[in-house]
C-alpha atoms as a PDB file:
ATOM      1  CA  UNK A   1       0.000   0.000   0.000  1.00  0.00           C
ATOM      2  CA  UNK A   2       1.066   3.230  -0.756  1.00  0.00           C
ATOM      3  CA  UNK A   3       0.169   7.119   0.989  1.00  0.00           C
ATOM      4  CA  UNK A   4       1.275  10.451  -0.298  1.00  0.00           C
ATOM      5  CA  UNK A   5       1.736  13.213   2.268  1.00  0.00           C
ATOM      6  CA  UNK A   6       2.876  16.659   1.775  1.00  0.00           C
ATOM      7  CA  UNK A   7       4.697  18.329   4.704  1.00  0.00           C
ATOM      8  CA  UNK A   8       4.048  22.098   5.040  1.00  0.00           C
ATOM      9  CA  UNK A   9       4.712  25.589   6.674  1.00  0.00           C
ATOM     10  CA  UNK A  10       1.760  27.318   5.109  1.00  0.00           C
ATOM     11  CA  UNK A  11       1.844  30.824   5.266  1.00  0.00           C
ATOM     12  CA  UNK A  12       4.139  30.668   8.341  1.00  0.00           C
ATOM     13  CA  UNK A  13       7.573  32.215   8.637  1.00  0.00           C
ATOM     14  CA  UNK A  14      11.037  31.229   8.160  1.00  0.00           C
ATOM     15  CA  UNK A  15      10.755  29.730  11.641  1.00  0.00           C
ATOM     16  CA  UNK A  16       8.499  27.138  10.158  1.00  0.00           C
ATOM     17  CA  UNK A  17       9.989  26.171   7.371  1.00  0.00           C
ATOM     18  CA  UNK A  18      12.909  25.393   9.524  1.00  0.00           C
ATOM     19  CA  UNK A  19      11.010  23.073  11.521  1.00  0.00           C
ATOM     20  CA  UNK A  20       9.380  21.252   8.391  1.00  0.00           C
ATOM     21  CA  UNK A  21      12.980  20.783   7.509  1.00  0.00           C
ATOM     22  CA  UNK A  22      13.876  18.973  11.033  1.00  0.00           C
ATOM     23  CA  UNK A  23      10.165  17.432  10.647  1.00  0.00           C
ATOM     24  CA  UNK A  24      11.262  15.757   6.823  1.00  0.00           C
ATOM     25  CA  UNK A  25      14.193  13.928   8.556  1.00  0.00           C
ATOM     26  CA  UNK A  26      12.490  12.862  11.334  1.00  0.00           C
ATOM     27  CA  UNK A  27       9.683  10.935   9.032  1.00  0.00           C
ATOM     28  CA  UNK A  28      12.472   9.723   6.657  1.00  0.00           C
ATOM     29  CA  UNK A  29      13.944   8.163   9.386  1.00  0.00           C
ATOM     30  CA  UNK A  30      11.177   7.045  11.283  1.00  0.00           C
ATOM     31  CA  UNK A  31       9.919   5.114   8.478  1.00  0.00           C
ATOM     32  CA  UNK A  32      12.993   3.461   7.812  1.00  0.00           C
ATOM     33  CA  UNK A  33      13.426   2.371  11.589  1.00  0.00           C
ATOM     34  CA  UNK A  34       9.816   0.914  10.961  1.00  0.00           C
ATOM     35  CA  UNK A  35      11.146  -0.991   7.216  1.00  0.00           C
ATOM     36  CA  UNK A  36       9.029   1.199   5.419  1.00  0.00           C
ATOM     37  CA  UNK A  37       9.771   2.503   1.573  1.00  0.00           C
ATOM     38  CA  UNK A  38       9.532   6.199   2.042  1.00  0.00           C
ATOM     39  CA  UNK A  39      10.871   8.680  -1.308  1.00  0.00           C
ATOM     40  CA  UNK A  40      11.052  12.492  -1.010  1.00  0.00           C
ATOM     41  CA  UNK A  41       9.139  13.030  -4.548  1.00  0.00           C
ATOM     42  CA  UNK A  42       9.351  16.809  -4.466  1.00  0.00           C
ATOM     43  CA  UNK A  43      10.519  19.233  -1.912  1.00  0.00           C
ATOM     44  CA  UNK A  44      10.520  23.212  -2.064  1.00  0.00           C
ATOM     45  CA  UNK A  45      13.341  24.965  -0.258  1.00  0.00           C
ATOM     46  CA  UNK A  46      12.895  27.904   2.181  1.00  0.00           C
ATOM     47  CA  UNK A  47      14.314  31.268   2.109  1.00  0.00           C
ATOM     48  CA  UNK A  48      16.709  30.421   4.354  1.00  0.00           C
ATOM     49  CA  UNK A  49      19.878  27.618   4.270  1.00  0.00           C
ATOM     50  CA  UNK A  50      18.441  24.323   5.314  1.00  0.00           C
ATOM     51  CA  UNK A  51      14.683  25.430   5.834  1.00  0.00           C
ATOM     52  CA  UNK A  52      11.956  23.882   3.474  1.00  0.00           C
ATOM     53  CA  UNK A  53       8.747  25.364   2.622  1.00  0.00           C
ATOM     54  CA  UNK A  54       6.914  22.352   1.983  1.00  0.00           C
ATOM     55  CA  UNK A  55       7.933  18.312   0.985  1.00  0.00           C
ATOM     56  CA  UNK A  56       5.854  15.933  -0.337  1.00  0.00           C
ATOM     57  CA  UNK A  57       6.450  11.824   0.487  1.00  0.00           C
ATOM     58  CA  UNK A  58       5.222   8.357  -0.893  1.00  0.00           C
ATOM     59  CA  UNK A  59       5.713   5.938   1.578  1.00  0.00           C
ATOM     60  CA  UNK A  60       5.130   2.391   1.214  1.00  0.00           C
ATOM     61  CA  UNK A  61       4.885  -0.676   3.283  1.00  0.00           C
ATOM     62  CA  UNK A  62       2.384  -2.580   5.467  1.00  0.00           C
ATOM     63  CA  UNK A  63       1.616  -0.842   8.504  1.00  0.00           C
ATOM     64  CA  UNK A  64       1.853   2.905   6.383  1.00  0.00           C
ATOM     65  CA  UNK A  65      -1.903   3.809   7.632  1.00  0.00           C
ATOM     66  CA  UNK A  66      -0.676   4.010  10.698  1.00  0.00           C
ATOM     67  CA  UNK A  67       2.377   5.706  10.637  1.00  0.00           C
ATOM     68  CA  UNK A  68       0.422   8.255   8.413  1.00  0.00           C
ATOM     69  CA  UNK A  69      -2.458   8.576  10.990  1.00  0.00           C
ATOM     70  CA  UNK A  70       0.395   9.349  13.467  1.00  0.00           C
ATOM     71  CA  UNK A  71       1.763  12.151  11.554  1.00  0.00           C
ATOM     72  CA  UNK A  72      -1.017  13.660   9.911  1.00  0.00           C
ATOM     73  CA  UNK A  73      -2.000  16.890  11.440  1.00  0.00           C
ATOM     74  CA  UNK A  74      -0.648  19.734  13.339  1.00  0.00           C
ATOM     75  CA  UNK A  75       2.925  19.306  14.190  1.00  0.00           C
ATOM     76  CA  UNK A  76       4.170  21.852  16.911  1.00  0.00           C
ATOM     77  CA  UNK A  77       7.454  22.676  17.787  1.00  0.00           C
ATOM     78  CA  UNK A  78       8.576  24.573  21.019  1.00  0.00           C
ATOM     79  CA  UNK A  79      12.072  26.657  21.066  1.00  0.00           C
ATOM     80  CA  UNK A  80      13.491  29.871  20.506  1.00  0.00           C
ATOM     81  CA  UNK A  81      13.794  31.427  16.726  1.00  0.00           C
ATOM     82  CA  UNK A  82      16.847  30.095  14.643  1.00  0.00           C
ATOM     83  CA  UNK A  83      16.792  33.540  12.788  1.00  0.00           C
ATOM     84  CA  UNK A  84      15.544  36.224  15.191  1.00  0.00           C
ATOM     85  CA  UNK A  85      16.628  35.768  18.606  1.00  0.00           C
ATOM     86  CA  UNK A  86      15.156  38.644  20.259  1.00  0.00           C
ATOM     87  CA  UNK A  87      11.752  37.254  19.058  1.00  0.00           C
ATOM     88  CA  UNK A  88       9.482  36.428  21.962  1.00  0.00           C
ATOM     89  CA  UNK A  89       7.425  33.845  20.188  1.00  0.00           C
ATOM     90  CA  UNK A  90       7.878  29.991  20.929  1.00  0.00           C
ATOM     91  CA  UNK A  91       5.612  28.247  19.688  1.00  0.00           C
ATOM     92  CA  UNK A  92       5.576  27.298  15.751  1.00  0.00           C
ATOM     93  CA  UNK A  93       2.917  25.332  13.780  1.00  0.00           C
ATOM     94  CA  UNK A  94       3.326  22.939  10.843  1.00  0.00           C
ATOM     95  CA  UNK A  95       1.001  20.905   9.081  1.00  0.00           C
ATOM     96  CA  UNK A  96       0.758  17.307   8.160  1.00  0.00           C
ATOM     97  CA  UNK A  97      -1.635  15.935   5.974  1.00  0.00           C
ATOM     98  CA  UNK A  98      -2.276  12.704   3.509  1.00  0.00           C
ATOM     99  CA  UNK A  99      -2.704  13.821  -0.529  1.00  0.00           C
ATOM    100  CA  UNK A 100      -4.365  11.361  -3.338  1.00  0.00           C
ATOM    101  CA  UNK A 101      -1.937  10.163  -5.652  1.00  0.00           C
ATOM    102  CA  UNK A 102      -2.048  11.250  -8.838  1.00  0.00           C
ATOM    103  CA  UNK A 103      -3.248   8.684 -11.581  1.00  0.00           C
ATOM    104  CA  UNK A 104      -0.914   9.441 -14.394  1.00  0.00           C
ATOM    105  CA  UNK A 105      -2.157   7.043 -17.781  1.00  0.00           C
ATOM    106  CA  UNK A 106       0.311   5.009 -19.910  1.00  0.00           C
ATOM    107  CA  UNK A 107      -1.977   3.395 -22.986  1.00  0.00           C
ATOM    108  CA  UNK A 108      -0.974   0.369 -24.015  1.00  0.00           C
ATOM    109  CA  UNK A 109      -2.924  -1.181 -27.187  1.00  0.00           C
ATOM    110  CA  UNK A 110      -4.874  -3.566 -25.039  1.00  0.00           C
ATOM    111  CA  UNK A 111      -6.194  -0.374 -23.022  1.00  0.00           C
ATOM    112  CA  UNK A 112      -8.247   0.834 -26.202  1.00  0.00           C
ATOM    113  CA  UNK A 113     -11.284  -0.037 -27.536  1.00  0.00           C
ATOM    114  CA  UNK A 114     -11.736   1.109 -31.531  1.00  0.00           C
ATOM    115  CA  UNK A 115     -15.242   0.523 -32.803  1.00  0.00           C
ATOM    116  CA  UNK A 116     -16.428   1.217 -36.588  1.00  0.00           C
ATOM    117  CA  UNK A 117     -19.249   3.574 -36.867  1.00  0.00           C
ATOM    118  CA  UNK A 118     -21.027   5.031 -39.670  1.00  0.00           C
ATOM    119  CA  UNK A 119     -19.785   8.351 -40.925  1.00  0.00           C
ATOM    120  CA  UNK A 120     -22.068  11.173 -40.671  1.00  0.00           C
ATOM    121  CA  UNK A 121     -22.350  14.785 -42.090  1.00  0.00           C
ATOM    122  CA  UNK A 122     -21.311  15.636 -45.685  1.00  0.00           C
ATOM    123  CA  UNK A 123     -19.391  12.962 -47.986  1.00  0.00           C
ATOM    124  CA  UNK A 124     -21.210  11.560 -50.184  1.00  0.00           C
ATOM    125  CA  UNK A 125     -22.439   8.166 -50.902  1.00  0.00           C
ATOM    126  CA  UNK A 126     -19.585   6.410 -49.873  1.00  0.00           C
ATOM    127  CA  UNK A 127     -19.982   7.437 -46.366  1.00  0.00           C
ATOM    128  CA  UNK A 128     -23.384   6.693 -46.157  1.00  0.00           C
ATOM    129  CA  UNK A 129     -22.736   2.921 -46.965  1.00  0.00           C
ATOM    130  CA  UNK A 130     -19.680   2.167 -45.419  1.00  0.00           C
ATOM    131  CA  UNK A 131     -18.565   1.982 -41.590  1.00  0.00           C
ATOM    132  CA  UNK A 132     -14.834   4.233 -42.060  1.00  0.00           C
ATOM    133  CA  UNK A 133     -15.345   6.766 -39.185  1.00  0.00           C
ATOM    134  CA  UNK A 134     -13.725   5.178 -35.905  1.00  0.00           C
ATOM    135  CA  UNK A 135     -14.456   5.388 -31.891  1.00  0.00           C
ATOM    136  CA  UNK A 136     -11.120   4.841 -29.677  1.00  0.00           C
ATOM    137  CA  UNK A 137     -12.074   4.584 -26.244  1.00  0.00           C
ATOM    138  CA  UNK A 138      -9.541   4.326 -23.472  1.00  0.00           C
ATOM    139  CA  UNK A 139     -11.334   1.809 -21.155  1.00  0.00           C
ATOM    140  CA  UNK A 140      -9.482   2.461 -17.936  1.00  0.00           C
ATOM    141  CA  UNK A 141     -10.608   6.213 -17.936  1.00  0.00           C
ATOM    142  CA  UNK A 142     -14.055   5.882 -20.508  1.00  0.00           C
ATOM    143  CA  UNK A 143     -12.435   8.742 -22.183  1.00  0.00           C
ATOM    144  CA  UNK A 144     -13.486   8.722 -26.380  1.00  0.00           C
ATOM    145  CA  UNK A 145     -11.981   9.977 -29.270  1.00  0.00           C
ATOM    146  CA  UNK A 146     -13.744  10.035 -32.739  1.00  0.00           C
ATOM    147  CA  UNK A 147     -12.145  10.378 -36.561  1.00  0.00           C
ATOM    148  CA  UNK A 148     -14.151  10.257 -39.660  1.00  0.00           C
ATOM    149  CA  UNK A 149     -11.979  12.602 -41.717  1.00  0.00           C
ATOM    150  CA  UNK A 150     -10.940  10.077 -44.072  1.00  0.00           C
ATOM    151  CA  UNK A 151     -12.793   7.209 -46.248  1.00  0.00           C
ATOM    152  CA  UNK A 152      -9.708   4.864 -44.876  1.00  0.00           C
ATOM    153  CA  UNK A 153     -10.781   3.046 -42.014  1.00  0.00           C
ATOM    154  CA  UNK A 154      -6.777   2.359 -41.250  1.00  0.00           C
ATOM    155  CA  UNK A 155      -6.318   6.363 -41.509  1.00  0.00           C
ATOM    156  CA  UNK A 156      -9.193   7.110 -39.163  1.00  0.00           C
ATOM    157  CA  UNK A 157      -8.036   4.869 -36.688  1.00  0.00           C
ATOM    158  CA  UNK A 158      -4.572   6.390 -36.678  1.00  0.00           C
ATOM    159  CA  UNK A 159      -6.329   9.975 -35.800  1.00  0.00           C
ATOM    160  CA  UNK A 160      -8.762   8.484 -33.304  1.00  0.00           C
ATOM    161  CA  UNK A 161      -5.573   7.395 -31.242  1.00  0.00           C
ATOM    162  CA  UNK A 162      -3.761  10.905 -31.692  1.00  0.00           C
ATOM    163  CA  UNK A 163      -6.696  12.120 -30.709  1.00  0.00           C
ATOM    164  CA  UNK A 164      -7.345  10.476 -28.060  1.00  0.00           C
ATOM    165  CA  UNK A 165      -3.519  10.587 -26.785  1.00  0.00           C
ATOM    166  CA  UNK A 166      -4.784  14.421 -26.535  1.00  0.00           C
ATOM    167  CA  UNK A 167      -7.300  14.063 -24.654  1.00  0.00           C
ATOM    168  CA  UNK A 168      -5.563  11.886 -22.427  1.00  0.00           C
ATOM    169  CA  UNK A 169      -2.747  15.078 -21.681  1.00  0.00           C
ATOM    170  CA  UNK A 170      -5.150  17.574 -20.855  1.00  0.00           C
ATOM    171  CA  UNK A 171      -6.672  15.956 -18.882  1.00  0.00           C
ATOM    172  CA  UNK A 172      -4.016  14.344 -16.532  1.00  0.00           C
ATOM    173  CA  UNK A 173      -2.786  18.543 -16.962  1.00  0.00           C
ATOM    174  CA  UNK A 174      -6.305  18.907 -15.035  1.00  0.00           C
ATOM    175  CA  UNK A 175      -6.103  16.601 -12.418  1.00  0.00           C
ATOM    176  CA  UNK A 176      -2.496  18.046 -11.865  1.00  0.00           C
ATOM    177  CA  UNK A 177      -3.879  21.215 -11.534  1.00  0.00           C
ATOM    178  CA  UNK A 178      -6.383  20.238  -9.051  1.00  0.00           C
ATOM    179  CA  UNK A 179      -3.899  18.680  -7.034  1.00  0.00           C
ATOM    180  CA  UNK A 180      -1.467  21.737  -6.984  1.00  0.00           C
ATOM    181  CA  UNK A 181      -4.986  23.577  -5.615  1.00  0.00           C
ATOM    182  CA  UNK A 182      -5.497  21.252  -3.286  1.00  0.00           C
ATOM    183  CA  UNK A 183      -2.079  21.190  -1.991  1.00  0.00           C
ATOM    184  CA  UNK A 184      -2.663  25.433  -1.368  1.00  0.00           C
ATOM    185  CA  UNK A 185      -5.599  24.677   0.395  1.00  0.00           C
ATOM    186  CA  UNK A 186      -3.551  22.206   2.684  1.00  0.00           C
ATOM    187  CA  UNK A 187      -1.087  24.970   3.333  1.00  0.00           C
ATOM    188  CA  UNK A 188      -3.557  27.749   4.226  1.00  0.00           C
ATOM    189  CA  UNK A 189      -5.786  24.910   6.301  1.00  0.00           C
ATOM    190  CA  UNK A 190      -2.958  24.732   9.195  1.00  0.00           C
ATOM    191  CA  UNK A 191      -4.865  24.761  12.248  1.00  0.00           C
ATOM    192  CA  UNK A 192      -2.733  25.210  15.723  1.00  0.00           C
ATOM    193  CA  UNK A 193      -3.914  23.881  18.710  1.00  0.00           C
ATOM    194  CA  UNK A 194      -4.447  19.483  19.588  1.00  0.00           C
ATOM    195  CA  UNK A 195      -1.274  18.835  18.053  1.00  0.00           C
ATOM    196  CA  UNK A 196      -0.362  15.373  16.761  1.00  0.00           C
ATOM    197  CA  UNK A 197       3.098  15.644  17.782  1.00  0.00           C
ATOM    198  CA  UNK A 198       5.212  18.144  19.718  1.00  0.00           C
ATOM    199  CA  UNK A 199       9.032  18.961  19.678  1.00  0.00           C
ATOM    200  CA  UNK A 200      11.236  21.051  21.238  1.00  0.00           C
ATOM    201  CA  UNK A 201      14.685  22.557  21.187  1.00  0.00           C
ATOM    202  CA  UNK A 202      17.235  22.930  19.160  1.00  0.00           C
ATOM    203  CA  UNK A 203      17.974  19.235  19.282  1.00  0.00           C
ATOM    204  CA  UNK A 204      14.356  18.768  18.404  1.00  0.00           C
ATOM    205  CA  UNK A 205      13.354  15.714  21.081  1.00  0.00           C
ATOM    206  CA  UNK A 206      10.077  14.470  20.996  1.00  0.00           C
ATOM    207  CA  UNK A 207       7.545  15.766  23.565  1.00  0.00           C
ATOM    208  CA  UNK A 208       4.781  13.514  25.337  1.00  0.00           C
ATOM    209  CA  UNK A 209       1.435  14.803  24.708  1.00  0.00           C
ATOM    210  CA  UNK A 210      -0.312  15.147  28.391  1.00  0.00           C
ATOM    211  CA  UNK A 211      -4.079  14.119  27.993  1.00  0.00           C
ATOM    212  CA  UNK A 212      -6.218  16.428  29.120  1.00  0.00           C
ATOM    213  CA  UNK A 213      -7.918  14.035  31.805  1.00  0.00           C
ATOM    214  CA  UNK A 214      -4.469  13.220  33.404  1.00  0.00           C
ATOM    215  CA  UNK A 215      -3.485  16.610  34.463  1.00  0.00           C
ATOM    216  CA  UNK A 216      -7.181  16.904  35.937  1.00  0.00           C
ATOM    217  CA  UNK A 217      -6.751  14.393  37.506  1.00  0.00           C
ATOM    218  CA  UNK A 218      -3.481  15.073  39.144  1.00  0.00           C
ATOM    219  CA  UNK A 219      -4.622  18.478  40.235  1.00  0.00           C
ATOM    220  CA  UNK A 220      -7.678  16.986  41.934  1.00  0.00           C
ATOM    221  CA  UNK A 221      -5.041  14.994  44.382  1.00  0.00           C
ATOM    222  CA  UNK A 222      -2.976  18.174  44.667  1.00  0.00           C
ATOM    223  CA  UNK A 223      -6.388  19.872  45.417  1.00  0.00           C
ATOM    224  CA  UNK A 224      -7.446  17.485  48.013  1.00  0.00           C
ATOM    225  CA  UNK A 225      -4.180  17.016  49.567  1.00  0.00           C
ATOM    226  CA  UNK A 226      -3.614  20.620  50.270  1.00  0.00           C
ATOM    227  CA  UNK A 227      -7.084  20.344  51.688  1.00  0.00           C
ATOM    228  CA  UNK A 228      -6.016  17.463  54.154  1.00  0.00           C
ATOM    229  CA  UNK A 229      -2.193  19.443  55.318  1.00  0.00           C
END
C-alpha cells in the first residue's frame, strides 16, 4: 500500500519552514526504523539555508496507515527562533496531511477499444454505406476519441488514437492542476492547537502529549491534599 503526504509551513515564517525541515528527517527516518519505503518526490526549499517550505512523500509498506495517521495533522514545535533571537514567540505550527496520488495514464494497445461507426455529415455516398469513421475509447478512464476525416478506415483509426492521446494530456494537466490547488488549500488549512506531535529545542526531542484528563486528575489529588495538610 502506498500514501502520499505533503509536509508544510503554510503561510508561516522562516521559523516554520525550519522546523518542516527537522520534521522531513524525522519521518524519513522514522519510516525506515519501521522498514518502510519512504521517497522524497518533491521538496521546495525555504528562504533560508536548510529550511523547506513544503515536501511531499510516498511511503510504502504494510503498517503505512498508521504511521500516516500518526503524523497527519498539526505538528508543533517549542524553542526559541533560529533567525531572530530577540523574538518572543515559541511556539511554531506545521502541518501534516495525507494527498491522493495522482493517476498518471500510460496506454498500451490492449487499453483501447476502436469501434467502426457510420460516418455522418457531408461525404457523399460512400460514407453513407460504409462503416470508415472510428471510436477509440480508453477503457481504464471511458475517455473517447472520434475520426471520420478520411474514407480509410486504417487512416481514421490512426487519428482516433492521436486524438485520443490528446485528450488523455489535458486531462491528466487537469487533475495536476487540481492537485497543486489542493495542496494550497492544505497549506492555508494549518490549524494550531491538539497537536499530533510536539518537539522542542534545538535538538528537536520528541515531547509527550499530556491528555487532558491526566493533568485533571493530578490536580484533583494536589487539590485534596492541600485540603487534608
Amino acid at each position: 500500500m502506498e500514501k502520499i503526504i505533503q509536509i508544510t509551513a503554510g503561510r508561516g515564517p522562516a521559523e516554520c519552514t525550519w522546523v518542516v525541515a527537522q520534521v522531513l528527517k524525522k519521518v524519513l527516518a522514522e519510516a525506515q526504523k519501521l522498514q518502510l519505503e519512504a521517497v522524497l518526490l518533491q521538496r521546495q526549499a525555504g528562504s533560508e539555508n536548510g529550511t523547506v517550505e513544503t515536501a511531499t512523500v510516498s511511503v510504502k509498506g504494510k503498517d503505512v496507515s498508521m504511521f500516516v495517521a500518526s503524523w497527519a495533522g498539526t505538528i508543533q514545535w517549542i524553542g526559541q527562533s533560529q533567525f531572530r533571537k530577540m523574538h518572543k514567540r515559541k511556539n511554531w505550527f506545521i502541518g501534516i496531511f495525507e494527498i491522493e496520488k495522482q493517476k498518471n495514464w500510460t496506454i498500451s494497445e490492449n487499453e483501447i477499444q476502436y469501434q467502426a461507426m457510420r460516418s455522418s455529415g457531408a461525404g457523399g455516398q460512400h460514407v453513407n454505406k460504409v462503416s470508415s469513421a472510428i471510436r477509440a475509447t480508453h477503457l481504464p478512464t471511458g475517455i473517447t476519441a472520434v475520426a471520420m476525416d478520411s474514407r480509410s478506415q486504417h487512416q481514421n483509426k490512426k487519428l482516433a488514437t492521436e486524438r485520443l492521446f490528446k485528450k488523455l494530456e489535458s486531462e491528466n494537466l487537469q487533475q495536476l492542476k487540481e492537485q497543486v490547488g489542493k495542496q494550497w488549500e492544505n497549506q492555508l488549512n494549518i490549524q494550531r492547537g491538539n497537536p499530533i506531535r510536539i518537539f522542542a529545542g534545538t535538538d528537536f526531542k520528541k515531547n509527550k502529549i499530556e491528555k487532558s484528563y491526566k493533568g485533571t486528575r493530578r490536580k484533583l489529588k494536589t487539590d485534596l491534599r492541600n485540603e487534608n495538610n
